[in-house]
C-alpha atoms as a PDB file:
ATOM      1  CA  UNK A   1     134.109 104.069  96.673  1.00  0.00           C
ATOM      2  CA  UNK A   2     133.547 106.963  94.053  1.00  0.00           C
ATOM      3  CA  UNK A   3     135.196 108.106  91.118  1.00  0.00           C
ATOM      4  CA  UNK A   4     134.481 111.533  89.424  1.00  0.00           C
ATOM      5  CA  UNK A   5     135.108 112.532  85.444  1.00  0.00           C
ATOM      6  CA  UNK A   6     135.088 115.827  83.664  1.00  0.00           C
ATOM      7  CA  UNK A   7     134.107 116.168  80.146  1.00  0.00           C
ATOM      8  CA  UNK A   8     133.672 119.394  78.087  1.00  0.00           C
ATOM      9  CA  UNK A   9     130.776 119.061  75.183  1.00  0.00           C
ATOM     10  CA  UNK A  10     130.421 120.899  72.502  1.00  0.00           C
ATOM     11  CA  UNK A  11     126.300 120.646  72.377  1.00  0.00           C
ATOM     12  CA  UNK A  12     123.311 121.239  74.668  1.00  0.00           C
ATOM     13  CA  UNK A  13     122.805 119.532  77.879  1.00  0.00           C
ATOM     14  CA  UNK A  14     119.274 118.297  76.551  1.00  0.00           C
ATOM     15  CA  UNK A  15     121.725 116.363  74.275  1.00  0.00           C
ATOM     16  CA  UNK A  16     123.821 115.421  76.824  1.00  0.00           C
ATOM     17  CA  UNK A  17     121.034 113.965  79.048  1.00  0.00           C
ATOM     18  CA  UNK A  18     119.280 112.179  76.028  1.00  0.00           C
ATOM     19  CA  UNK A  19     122.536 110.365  75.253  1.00  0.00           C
ATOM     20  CA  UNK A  20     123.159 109.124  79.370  1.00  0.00           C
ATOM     21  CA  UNK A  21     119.224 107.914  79.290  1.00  0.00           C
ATOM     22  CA  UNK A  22     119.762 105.547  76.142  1.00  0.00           C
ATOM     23  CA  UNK A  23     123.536 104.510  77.147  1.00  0.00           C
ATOM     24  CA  UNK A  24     122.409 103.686  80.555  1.00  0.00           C
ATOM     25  CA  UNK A  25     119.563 101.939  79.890  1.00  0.00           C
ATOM     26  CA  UNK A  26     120.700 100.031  77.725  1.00  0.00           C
ATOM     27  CA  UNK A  27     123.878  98.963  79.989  1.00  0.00           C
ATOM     28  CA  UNK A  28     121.225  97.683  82.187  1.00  0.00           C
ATOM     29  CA  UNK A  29     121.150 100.972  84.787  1.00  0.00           C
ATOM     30  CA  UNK A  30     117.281 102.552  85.790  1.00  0.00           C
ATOM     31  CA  UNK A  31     116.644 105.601  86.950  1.00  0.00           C
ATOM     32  CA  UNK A  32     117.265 106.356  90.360  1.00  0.00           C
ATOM     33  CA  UNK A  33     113.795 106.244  91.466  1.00  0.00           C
ATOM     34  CA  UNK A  34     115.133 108.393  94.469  1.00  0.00           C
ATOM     35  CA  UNK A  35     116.561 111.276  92.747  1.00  0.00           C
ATOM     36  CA  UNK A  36     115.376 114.824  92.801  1.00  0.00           C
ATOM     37  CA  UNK A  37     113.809 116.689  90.440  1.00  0.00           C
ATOM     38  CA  UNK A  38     115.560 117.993  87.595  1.00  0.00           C
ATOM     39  CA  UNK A  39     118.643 115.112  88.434  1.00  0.00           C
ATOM     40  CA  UNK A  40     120.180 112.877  85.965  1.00  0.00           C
ATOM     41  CA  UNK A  41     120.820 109.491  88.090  1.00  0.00           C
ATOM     42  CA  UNK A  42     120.809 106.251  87.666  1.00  0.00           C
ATOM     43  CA  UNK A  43     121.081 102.904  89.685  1.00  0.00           C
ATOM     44  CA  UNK A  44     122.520  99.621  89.034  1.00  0.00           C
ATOM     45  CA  UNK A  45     122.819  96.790  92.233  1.00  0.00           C
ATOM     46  CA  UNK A  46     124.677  98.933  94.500  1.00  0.00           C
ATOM     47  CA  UNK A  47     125.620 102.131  92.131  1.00  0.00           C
ATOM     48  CA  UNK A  48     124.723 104.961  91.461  1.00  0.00           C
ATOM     49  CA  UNK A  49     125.566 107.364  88.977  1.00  0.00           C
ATOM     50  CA  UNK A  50     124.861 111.302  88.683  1.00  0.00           C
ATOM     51  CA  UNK A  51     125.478 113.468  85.494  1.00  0.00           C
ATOM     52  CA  UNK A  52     126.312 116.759  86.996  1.00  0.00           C
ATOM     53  CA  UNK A  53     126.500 119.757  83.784  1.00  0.00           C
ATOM     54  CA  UNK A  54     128.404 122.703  84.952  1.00  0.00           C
ATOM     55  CA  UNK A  55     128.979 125.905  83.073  1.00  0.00           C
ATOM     56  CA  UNK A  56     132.080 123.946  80.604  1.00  0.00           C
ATOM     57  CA  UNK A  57     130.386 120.742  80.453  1.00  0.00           C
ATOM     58  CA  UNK A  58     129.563 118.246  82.462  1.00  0.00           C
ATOM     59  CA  UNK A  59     130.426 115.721  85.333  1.00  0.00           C
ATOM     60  CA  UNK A  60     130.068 111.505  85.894  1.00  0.00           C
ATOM     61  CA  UNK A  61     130.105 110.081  89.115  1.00  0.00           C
ATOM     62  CA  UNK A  62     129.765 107.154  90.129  1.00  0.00           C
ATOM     63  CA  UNK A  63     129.287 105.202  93.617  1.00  0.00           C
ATOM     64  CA  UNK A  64     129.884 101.881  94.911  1.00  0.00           C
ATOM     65  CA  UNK A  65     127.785 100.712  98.155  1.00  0.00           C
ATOM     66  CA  UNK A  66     129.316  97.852  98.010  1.00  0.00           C
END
């Protein structure tokens, strides 16, 4: 199961990224010790979730293994 949000933000994606890092953390995600360079992912049990930044802003997804 997946499900996919769109947000537009008016700052940088440095900002964007620092904000996901501290939020997630502190909801009890980690980093996704198998993403790629450069990718904002996290895992929790059997989720995931991706930050995707496109040119208007910025994507959430989020996977459920489970």
């Amino acid at each position: 199961m997946s499900t996919t949000r769109t947000y537009a933000f008016p700052g940088t994606r440095a900002e964007v990224a620092a904000h996901y890092r501290t939020a997630a953390r502190q909801d009890g995600w980690r980093p996704d010790p198998e993403a790629e360079p450069g990718e904002l992912s996290f895992a929790k049990g059997d989720m995931y979730l991706w930050v995707d930044f496109m040119s208007t802003g910025y994507g959430l997804t989020v996977v459920s293994y489970e």
